[in-house]
C-alpha atoms as a PDB file:
ATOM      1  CA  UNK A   1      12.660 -10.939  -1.412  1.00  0.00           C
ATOM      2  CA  UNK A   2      10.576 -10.583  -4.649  1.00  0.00           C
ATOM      3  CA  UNK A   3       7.984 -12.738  -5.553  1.00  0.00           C
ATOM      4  CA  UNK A   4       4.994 -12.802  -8.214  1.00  0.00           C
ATOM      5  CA  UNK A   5       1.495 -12.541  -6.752  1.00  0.00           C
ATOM      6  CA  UNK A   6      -1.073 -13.511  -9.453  1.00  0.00           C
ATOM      7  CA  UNK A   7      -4.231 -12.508  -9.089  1.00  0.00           C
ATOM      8  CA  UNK A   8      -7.597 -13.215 -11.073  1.00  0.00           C
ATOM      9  CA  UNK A   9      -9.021 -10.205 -13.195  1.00  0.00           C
ATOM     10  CA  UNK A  10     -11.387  -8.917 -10.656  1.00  0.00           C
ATOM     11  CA  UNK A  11      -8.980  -8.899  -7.592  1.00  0.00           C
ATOM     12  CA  UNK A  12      -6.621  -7.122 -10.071  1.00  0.00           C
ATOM     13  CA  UNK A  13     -10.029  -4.309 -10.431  1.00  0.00           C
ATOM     14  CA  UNK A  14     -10.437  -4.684  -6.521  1.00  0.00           C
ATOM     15  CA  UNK A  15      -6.930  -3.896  -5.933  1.00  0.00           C
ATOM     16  CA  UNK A  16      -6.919  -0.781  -8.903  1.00  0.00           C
ATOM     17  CA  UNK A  17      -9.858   0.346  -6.886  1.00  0.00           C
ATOM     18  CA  UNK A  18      -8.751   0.021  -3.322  1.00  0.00           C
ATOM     19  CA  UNK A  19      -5.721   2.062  -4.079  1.00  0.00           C
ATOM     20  CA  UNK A  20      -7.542   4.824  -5.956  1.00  0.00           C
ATOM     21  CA  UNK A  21      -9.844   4.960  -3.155  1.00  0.00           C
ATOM     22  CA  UNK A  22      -6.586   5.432  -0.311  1.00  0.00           C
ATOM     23  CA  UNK A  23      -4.317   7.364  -2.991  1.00  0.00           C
ATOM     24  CA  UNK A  24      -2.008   4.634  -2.379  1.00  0.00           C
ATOM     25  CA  UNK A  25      -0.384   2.175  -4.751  1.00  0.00           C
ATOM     26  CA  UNK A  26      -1.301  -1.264  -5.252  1.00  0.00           C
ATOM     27  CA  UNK A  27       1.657  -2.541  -4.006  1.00  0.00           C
ATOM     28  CA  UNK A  28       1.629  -0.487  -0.694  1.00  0.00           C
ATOM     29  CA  UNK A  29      -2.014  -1.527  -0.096  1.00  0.00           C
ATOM     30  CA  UNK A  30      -0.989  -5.428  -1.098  1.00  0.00           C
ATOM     31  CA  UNK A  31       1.812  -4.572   1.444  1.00  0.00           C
ATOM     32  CA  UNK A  32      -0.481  -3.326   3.721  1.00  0.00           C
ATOM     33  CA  UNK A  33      -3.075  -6.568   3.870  1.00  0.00           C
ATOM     34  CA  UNK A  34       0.197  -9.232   4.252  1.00  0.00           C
ATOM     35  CA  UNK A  35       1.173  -7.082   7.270  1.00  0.00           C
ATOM     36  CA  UNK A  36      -2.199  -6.903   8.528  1.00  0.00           C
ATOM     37  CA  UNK A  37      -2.952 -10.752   7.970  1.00  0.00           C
ATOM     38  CA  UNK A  38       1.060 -11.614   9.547  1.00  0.00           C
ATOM     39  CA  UNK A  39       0.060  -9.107  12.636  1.00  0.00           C
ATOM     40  CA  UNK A  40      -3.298 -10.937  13.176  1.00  0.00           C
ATOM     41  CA  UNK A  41      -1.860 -14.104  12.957  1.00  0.00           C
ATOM     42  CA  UNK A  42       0.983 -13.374  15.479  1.00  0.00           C
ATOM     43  CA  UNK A  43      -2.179 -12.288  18.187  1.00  0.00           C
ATOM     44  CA  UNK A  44      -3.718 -15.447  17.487  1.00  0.00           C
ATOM     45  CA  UNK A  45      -0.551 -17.623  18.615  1.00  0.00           C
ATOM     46  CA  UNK A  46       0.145 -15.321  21.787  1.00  0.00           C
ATOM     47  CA  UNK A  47      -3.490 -15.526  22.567  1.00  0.00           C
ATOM     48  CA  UNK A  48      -3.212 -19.548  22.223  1.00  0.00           C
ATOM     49  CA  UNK A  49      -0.505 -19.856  24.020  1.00  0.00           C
ATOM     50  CA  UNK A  50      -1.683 -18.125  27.144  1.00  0.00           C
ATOM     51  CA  UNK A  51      -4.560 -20.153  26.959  1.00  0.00           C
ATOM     52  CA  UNK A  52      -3.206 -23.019  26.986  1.00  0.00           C
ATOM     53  CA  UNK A  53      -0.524 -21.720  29.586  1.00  0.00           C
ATOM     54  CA  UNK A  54      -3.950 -20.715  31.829  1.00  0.00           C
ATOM     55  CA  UNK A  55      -5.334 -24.122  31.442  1.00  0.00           C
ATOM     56  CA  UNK A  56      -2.416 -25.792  32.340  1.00  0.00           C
ATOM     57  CA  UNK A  57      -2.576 -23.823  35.538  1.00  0.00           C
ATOM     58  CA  UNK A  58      -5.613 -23.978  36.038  1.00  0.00           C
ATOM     59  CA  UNK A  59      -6.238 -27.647  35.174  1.00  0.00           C
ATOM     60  CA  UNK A  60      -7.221 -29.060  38.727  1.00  0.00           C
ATOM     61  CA  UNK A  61     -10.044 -26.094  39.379  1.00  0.00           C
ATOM     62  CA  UNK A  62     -11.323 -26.049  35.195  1.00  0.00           C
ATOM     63  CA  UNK A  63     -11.454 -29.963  36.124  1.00  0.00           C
ATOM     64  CA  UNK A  64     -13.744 -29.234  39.257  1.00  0.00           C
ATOM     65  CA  UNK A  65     -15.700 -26.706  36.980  1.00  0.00           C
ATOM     66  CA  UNK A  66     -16.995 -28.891  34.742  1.00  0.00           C
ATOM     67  CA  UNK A  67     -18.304 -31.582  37.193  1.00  0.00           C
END
């Protein structure tokens, strides 16, 4: 699926500059940073949802804990 981004003039520069600096494109490293930010965001639900999975276990003895 294609889609515009838009960015301001100086993420535009940031960008030009990022990919200079990797001898990438600016597409691959705008590629790079949505993968990065899905990844991180997929870790944060697994991570919340054995949390919650632990406290739901362990709701009797976290209970005691904090008397």
């Amino acid at each position: 699926m294609a889609f515009v981004l838009k960015l301001s003039p100086e993420e535009t520069e940031a960008l030009r500059e990022l990919a200079a600096r990797e001898h990438r494109s600016m597409h691959e490293v705008a590629m790079l940073a949505i993968r990065s930010r899905i990844a991180a965001a997929r870790r944060t639900e697994v991570l919340d949802q054995l949390f919650d999975a632990a406290a739901a276990e362990d709701a009797e003895l976290l209970d005691r804990l904090a008397r």
